[in-house]
N, C-alpha and C. Protein backbone atom coordinates (compact mmCIF):
# COMPACT_ATOMS: atom_id res chain seq x y z
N UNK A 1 95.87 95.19 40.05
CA UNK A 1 96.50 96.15 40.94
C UNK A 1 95.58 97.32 41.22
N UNK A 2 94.80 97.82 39.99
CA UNK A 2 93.83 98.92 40.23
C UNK A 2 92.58 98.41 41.36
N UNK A 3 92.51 97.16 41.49
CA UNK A 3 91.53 96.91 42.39
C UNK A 3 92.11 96.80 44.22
N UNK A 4 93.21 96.55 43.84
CA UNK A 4 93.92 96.59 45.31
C UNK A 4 94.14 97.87 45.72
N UNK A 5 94.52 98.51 45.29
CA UNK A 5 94.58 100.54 45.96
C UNK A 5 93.30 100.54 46.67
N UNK A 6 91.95 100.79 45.97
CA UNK A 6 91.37 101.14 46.82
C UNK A 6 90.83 100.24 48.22
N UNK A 7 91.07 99.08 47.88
CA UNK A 7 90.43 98.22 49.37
C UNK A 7 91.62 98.54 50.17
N UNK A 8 92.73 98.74 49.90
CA UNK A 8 94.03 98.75 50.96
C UNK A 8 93.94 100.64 51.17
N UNK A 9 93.34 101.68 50.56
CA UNK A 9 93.00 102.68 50.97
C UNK A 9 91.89 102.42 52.39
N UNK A 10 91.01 101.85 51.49
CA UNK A 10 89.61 101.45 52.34
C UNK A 10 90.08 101.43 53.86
N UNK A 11 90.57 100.23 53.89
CA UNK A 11 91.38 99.51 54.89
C UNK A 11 91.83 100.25 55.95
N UNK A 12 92.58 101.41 54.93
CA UNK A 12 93.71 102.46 56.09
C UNK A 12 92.84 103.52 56.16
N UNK A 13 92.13 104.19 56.06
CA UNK A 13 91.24 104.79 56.09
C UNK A 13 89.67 104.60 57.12
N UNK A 14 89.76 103.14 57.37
CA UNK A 14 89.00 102.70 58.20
C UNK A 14 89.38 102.58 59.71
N UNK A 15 90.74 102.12 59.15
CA UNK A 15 92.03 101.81 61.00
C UNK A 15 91.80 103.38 61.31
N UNK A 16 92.08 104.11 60.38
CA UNK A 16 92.50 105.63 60.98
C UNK A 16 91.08 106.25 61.43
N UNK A 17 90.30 106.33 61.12
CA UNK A 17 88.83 106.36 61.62
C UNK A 17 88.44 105.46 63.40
N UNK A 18 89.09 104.40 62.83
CA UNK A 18 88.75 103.82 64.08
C UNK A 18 89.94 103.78 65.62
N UNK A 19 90.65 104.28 65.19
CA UNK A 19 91.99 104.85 65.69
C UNK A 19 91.47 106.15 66.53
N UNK A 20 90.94 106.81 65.65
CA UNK A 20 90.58 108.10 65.51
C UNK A 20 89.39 108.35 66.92
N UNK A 21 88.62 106.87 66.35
CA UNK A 21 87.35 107.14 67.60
C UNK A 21 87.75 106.61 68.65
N UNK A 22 88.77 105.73 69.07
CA UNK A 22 89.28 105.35 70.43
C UNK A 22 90.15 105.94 70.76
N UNK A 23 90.87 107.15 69.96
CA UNK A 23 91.16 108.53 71.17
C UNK A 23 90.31 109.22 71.73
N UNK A 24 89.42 109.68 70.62
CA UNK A 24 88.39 110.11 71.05
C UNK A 24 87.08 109.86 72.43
N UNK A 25 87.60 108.57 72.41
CA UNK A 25 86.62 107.17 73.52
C UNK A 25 87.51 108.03 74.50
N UNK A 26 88.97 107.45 74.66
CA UNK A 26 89.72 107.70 75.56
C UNK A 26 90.07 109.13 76.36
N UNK A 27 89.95 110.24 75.54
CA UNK A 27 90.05 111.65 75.97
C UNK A 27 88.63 112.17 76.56
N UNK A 28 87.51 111.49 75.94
CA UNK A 28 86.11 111.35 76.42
C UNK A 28 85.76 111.52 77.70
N UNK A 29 86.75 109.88 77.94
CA UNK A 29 86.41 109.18 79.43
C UNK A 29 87.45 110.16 80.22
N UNK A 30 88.63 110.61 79.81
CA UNK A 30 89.68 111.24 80.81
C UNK A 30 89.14 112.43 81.03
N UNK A 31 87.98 112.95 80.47
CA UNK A 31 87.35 114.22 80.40
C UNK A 31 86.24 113.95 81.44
N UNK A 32 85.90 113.48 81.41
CA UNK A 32 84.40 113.09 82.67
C UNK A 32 85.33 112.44 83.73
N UNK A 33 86.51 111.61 83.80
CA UNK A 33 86.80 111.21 84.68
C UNK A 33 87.05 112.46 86.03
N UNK A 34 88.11 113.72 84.98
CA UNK A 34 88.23 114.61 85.93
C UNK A 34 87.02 115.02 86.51
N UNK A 35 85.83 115.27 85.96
CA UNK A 35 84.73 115.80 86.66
C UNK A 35 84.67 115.42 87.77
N UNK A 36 84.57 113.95 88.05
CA UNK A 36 84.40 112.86 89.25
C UNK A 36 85.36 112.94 90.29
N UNK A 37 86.73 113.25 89.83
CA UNK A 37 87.93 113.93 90.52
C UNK A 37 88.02 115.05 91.10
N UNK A 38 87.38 116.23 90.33
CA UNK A 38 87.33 117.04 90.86
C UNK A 38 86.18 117.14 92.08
N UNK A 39 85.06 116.65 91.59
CA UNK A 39 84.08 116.51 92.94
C UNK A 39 84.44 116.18 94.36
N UNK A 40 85.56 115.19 94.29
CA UNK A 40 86.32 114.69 95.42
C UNK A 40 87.09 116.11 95.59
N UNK A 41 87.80 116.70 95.03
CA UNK A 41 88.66 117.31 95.38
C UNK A 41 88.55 118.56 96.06
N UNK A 42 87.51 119.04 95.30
CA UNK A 42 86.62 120.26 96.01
C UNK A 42 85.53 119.50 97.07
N UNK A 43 85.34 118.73 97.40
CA UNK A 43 84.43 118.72 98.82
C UNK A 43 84.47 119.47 99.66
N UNK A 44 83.65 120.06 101.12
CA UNK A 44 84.70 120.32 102.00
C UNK A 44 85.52 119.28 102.64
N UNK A 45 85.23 117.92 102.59
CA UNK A 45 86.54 116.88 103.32
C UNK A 45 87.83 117.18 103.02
N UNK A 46 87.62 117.57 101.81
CA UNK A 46 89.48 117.48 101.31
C UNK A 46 89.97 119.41 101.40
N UNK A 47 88.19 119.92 100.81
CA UNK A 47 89.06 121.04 100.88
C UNK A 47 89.43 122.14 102.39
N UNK A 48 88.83 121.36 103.16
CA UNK A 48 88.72 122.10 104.76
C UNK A 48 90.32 121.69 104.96
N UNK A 49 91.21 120.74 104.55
CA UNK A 49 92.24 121.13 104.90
C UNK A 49 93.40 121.14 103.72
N UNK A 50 92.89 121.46 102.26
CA UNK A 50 93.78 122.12 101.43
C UNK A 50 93.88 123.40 101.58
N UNK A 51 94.15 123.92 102.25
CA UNK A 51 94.04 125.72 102.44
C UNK A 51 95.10 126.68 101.74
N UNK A 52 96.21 125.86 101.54
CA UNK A 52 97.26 126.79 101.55
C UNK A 52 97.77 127.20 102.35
N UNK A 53 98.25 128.85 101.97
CA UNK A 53 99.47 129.67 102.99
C UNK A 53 99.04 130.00 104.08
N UNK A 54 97.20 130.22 104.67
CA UNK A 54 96.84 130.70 105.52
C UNK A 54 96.95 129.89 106.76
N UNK A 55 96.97 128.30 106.52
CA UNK A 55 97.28 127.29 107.23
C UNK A 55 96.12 127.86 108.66
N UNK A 56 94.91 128.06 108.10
CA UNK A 56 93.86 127.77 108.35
C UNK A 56 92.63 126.87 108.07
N UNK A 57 92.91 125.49 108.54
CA UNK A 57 91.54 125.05 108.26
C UNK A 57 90.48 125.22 109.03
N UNK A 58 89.28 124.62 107.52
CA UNK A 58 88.20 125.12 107.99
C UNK A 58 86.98 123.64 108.19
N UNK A 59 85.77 123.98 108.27
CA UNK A 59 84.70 123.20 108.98
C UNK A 59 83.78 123.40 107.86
N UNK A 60 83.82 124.00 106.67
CA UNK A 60 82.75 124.20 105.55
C UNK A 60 82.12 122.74 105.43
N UNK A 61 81.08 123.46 104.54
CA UNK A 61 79.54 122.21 104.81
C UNK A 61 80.18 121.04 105.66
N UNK A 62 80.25 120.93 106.92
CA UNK A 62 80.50 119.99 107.82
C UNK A 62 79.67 119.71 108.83
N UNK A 63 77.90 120.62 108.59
CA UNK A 63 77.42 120.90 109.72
C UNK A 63 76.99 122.48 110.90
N UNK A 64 78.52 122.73 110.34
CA UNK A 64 79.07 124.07 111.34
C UNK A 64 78.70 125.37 110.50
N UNK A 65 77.68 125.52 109.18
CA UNK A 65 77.43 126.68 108.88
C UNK A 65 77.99 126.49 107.43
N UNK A 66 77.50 126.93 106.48
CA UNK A 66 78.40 126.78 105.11
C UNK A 66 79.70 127.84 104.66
N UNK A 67 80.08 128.58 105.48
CA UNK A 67 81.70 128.65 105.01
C UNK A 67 81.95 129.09 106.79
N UNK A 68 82.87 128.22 107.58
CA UNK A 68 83.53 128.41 108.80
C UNK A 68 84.79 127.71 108.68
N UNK A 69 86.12 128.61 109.34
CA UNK A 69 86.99 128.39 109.78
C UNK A 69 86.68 126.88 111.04
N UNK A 70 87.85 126.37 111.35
CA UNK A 70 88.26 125.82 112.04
C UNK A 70 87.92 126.48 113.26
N UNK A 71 87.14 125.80 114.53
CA UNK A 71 87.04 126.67 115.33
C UNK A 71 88.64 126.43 116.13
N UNK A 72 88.47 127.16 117.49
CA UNK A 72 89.39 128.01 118.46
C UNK A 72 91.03 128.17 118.01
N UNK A 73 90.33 129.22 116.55
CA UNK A 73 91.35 129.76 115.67
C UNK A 73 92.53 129.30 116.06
N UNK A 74 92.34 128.00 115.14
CA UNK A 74 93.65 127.19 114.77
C UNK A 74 94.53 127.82 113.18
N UNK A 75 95.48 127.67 113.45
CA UNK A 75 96.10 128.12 112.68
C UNK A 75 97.41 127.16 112.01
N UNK A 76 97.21 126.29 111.43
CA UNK A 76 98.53 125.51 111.59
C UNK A 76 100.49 125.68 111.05
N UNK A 77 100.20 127.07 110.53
CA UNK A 77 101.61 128.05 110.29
C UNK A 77 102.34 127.29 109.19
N UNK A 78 103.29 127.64 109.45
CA UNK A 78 104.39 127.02 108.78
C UNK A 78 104.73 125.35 108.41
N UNK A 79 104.92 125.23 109.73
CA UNK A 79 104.96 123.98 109.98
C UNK A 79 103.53 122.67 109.52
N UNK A 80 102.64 122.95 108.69
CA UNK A 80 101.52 122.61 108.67
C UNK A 80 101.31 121.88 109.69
N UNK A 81 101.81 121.49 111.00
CA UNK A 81 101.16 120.64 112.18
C UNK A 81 100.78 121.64 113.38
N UNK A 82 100.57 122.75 113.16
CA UNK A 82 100.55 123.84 114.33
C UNK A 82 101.31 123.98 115.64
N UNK A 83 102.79 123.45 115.15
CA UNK A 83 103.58 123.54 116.13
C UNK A 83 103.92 125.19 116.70
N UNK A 84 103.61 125.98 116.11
CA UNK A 84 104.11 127.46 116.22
C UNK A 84 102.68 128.07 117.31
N UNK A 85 101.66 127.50 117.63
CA UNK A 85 100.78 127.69 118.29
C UNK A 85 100.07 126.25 118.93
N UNK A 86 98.81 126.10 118.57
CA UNK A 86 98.07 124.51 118.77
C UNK A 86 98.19 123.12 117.92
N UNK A 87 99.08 122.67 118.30
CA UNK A 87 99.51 121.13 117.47
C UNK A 87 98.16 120.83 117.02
N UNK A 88 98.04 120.30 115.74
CA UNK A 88 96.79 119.12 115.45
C UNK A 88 97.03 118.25 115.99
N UNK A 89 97.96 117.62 116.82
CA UNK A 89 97.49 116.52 117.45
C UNK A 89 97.07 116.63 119.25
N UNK A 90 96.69 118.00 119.60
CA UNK A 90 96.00 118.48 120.94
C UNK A 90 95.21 117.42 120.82
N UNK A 91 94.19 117.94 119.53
CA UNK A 91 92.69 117.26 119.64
C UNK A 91 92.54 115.70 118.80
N UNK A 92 93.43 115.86 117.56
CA UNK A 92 93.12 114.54 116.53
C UNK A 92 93.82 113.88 117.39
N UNK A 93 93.72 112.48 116.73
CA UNK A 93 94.39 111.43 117.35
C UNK A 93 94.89 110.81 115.87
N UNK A 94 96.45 110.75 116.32
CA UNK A 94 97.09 109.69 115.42
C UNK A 94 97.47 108.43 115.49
N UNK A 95 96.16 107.86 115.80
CA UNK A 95 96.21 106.42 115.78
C UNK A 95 94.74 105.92 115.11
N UNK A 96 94.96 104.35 114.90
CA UNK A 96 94.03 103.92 114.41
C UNK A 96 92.50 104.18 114.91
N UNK A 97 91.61 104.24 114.47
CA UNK A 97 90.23 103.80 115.74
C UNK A 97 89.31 104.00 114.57
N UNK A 98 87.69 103.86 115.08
CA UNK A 98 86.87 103.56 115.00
C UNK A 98 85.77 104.64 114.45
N UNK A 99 86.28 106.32 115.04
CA UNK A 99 85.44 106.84 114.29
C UNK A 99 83.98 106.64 114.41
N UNK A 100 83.89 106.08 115.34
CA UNK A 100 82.37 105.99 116.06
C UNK A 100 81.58 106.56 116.52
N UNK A 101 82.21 108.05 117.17
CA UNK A 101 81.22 108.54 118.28
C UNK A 101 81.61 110.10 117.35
N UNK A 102 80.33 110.74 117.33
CA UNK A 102 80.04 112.14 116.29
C UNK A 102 80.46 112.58 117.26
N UNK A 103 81.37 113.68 116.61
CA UNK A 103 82.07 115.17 117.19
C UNK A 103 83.04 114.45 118.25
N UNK A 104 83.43 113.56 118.23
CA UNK A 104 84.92 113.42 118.72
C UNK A 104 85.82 113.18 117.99
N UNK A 105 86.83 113.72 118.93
CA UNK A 105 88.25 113.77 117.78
C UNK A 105 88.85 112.57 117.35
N UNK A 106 88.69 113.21 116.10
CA UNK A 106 88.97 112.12 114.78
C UNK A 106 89.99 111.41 115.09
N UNK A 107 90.48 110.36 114.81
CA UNK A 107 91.58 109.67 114.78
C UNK A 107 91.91 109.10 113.09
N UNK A 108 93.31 109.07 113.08
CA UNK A 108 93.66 108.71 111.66
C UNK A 108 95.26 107.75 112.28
N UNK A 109 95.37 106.58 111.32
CA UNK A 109 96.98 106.03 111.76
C UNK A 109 98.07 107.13 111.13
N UNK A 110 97.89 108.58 111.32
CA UNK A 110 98.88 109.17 110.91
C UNK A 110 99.15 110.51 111.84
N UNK A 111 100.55 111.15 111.19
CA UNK A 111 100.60 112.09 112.35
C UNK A 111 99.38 113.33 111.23
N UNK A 112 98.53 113.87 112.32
CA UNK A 112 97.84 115.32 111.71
C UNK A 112 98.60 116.02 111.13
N UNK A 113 98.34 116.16 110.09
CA UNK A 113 98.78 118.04 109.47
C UNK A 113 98.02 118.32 108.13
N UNK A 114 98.21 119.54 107.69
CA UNK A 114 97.87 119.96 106.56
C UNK A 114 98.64 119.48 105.52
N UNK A 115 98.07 119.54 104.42
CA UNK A 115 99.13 119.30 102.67
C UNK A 115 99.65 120.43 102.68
N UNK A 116 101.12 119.91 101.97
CA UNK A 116 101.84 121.57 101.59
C UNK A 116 101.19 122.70 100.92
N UNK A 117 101.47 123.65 101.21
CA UNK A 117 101.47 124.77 100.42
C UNK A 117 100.81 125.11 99.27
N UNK A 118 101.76 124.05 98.35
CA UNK A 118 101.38 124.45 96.96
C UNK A 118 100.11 123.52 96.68
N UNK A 119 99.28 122.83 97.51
CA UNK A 119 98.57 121.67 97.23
C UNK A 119 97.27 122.40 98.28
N UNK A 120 97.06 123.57 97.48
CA UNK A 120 95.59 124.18 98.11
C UNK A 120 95.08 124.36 97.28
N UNK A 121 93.72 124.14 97.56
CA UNK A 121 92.42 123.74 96.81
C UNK A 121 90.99 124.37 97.13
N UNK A 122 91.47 125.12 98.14
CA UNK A 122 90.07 125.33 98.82
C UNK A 122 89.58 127.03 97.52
N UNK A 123 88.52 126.97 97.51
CA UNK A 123 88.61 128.14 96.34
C UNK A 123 88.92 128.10 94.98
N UNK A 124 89.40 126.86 94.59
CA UNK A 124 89.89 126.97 93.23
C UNK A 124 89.09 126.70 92.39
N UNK A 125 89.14 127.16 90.93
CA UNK A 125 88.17 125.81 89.78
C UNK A 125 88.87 124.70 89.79
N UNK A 126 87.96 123.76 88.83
CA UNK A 126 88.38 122.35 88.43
C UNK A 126 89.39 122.97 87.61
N UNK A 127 89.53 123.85 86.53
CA UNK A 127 90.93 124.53 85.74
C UNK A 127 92.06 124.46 86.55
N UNK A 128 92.18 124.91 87.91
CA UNK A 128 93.14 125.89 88.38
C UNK A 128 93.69 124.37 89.45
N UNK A 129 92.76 123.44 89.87
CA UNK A 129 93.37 122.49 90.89
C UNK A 129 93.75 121.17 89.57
N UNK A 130 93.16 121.29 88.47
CA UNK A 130 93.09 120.02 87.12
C UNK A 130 95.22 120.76 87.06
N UNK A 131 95.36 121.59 86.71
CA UNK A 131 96.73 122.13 86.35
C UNK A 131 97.65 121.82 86.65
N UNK A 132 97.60 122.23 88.56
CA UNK A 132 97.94 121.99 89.74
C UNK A 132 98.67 120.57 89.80
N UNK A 133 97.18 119.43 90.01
CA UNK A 133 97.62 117.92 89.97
C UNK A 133 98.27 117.50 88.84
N UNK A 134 98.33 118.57 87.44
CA UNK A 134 98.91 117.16 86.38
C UNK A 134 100.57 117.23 86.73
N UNK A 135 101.17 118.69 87.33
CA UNK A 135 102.42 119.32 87.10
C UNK A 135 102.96 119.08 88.65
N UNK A 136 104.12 118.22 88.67
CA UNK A 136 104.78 117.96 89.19
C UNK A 136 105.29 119.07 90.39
N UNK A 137 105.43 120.44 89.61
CA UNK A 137 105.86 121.61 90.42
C UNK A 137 105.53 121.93 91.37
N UNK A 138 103.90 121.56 91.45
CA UNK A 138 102.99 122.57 91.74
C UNK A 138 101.57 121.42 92.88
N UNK A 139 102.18 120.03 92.57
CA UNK A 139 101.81 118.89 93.57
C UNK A 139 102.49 118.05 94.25
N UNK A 140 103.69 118.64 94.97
CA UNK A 140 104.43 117.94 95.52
C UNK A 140 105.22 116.22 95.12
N UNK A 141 105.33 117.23 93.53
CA UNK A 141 106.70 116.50 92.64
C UNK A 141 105.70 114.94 92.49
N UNK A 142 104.77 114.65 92.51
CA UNK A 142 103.83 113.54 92.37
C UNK A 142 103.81 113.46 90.76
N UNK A 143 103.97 112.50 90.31
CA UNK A 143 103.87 112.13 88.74
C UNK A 143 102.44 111.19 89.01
N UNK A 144 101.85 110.85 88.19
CA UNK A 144 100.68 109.89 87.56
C UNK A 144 100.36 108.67 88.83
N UNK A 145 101.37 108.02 88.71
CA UNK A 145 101.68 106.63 89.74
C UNK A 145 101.75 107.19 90.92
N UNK A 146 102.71 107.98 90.81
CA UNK A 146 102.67 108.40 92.57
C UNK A 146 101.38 109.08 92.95
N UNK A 147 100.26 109.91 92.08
CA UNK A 147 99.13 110.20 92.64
C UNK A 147 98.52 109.06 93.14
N UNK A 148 97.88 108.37 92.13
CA UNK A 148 97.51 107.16 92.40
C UNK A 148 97.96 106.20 94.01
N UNK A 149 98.93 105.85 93.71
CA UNK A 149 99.47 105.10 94.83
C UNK A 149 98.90 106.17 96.15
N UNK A 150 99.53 107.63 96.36
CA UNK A 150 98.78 108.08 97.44
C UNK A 150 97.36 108.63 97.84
N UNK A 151 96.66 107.98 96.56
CA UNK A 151 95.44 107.79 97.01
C UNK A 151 94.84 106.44 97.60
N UNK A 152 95.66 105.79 97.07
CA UNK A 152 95.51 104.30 97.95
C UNK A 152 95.75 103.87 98.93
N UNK A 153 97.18 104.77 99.92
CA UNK A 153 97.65 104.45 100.90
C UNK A 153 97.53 105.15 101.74
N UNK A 154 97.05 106.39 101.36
CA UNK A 154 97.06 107.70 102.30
C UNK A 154 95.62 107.78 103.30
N UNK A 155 96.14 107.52 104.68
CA UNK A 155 95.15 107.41 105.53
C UNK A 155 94.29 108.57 105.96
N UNK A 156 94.99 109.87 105.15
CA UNK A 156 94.04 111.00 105.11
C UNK A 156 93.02 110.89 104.05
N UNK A 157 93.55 110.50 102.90
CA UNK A 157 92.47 110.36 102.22
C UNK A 157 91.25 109.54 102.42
N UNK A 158 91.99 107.85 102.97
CA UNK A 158 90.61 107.10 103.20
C UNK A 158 89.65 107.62 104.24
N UNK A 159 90.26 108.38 105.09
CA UNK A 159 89.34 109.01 106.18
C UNK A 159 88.28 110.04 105.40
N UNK A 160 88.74 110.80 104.70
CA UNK A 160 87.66 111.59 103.79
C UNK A 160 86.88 110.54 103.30
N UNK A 161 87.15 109.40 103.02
CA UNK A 161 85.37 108.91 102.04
C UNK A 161 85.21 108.20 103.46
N UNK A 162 85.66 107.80 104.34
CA UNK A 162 85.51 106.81 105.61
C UNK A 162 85.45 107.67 107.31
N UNK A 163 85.01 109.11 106.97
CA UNK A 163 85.56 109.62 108.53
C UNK A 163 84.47 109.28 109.70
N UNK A 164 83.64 108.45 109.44
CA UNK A 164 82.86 107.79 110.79
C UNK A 164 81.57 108.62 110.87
N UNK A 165 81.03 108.25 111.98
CA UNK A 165 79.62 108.30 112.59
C UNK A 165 79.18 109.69 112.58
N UNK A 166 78.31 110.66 112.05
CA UNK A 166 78.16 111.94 112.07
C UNK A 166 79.11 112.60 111.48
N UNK A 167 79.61 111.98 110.64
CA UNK A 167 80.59 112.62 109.60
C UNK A 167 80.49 113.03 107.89
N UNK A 168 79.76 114.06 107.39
CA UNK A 168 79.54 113.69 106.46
C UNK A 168 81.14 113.59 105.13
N UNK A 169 81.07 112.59 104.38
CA UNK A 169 82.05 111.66 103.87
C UNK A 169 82.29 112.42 102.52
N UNK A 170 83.45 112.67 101.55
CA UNK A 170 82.79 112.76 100.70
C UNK A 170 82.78 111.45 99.59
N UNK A 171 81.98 111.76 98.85
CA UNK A 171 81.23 110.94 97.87
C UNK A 171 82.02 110.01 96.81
N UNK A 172 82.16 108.35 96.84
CA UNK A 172 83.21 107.63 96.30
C UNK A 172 83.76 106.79 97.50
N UNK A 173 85.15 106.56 96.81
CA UNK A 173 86.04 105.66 97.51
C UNK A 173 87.40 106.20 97.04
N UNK A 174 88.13 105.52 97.27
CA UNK A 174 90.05 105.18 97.24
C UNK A 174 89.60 104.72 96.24
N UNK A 175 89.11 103.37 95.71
CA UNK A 175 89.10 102.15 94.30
C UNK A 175 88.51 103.64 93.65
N UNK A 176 87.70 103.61 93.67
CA UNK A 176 87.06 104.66 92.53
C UNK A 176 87.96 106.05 91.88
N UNK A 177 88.57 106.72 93.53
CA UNK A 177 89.48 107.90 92.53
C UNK A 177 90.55 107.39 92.40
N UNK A 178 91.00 106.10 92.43
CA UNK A 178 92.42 105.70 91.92
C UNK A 178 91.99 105.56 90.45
N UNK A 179 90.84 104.83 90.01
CA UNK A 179 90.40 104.64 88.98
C UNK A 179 90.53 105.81 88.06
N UNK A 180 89.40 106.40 88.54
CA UNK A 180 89.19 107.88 87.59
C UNK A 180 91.04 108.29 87.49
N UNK A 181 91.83 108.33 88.33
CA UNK A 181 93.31 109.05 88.34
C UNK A 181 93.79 108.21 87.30
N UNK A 182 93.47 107.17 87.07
CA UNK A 182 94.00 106.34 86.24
C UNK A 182 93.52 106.25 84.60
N UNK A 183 92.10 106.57 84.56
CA UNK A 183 91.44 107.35 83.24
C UNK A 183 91.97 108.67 82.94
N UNK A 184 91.94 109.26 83.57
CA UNK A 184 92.44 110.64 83.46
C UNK A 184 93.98 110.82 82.83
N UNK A 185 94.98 110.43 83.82
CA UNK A 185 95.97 110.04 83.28
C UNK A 185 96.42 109.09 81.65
N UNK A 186 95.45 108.07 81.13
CA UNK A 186 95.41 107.79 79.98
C UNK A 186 95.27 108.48 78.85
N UNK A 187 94.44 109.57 79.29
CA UNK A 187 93.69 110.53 78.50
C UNK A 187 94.80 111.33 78.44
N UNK A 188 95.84 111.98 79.24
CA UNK A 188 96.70 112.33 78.78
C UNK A 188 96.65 113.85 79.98
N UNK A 189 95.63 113.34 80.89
CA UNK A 189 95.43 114.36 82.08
C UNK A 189 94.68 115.96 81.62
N UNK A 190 93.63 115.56 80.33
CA UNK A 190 93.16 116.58 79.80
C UNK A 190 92.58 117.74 80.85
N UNK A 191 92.62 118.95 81.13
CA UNK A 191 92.14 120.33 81.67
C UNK A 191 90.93 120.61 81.18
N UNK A 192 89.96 121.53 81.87
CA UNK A 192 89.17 122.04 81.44
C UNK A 192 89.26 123.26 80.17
N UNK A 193 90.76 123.83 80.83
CA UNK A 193 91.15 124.94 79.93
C UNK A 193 91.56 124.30 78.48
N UNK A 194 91.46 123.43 78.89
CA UNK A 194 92.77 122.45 77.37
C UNK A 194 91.76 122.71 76.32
């Protein structure tokens, strides 16, 4: 019996070690994953129209100078589609296409507008937008799956890694930040602040 304690210590002592290092693996990877997340998130693709309350987007590193508004001060208000002044869909087009020809208006299969409110990004740290996305409150009631999923389906998003000819894209895919959303989330949606 004195010889069995310690190999069955051994034993549990080894699981818990190795237990130990595949959280560790796992909070690792959910920790670099956000990095890769956040890169997407702060681009200017995504962040020229996370703006927030000012429901001003903008044209940052797009070409147009490194920090510019949206030109012929658009404003998209309340309504994030600029119904209270110039609709986004004057110029975008909400239909499918091709995205072929630089500096014409974009087309997407959706109607134009901005993300709500609480889902601005432009300006923030990886802390302050990492927070943001894990909490339901504060990302338009989106849990884990539902991020995911609307990164897969959301034709605003694929247009950011896909917006065409003289467009610069940002960096990745849909497969890739569903991925990382999906590391991240394992990890337990670790923060920078955490």
């Amino acid at each position: 019996m004195r010889r069995i304690a310690p190999l069955v210590c051994a034993l549990v002592l080894g699981f818990a070690s190795g237990a130990e290092a595949q959280s560790a693996a796992v909070s690792d990877a959910g920790a670099q994953a956000w990095v890769r997340i956040f890169a997407v998130a702060s681009h200017p693709r995504c962040t020229n129209c996370h703006v927030g309350a000012s429901g001003r987007p903008a044209w940052d590193g797009l070409g147009y100078g490194a920090t510019k508004l949206h030109g012929m001060n658009i404003v998209a208000g309340d309504s994030r589609i600029g119904a209270e002044t110039i609709p986004c869909r004057t110029c975008h087009i909400g239909a499918a296409g091709p995205n072929d020809r630089p500096h014409a208006a974009p087309q997407v299969d959706d109607a134009w507008r901005l993300p709500p409110v609480e889902l601005a990004w432009r300006g923030k740290s990886g802390a302050e937008v990492c927070a943001q996305l894990r909490n339901p409150e504060t990302n338009d009631g989106f849990d884990l799956a539902d991020l995911i999923d609307h990164v897969r389906t959301s034709e605003f998003v694929r247009y950011g890694f896909e917006p065409g000819a003289g467009r610069t894209p940002a960096a990745g895919s849909t497969a890739t930040l569903a991925k990382d959303l999906q590391a991240w989330g394992d990890a337990g949606m670790p923060c920078p602040q955490d």
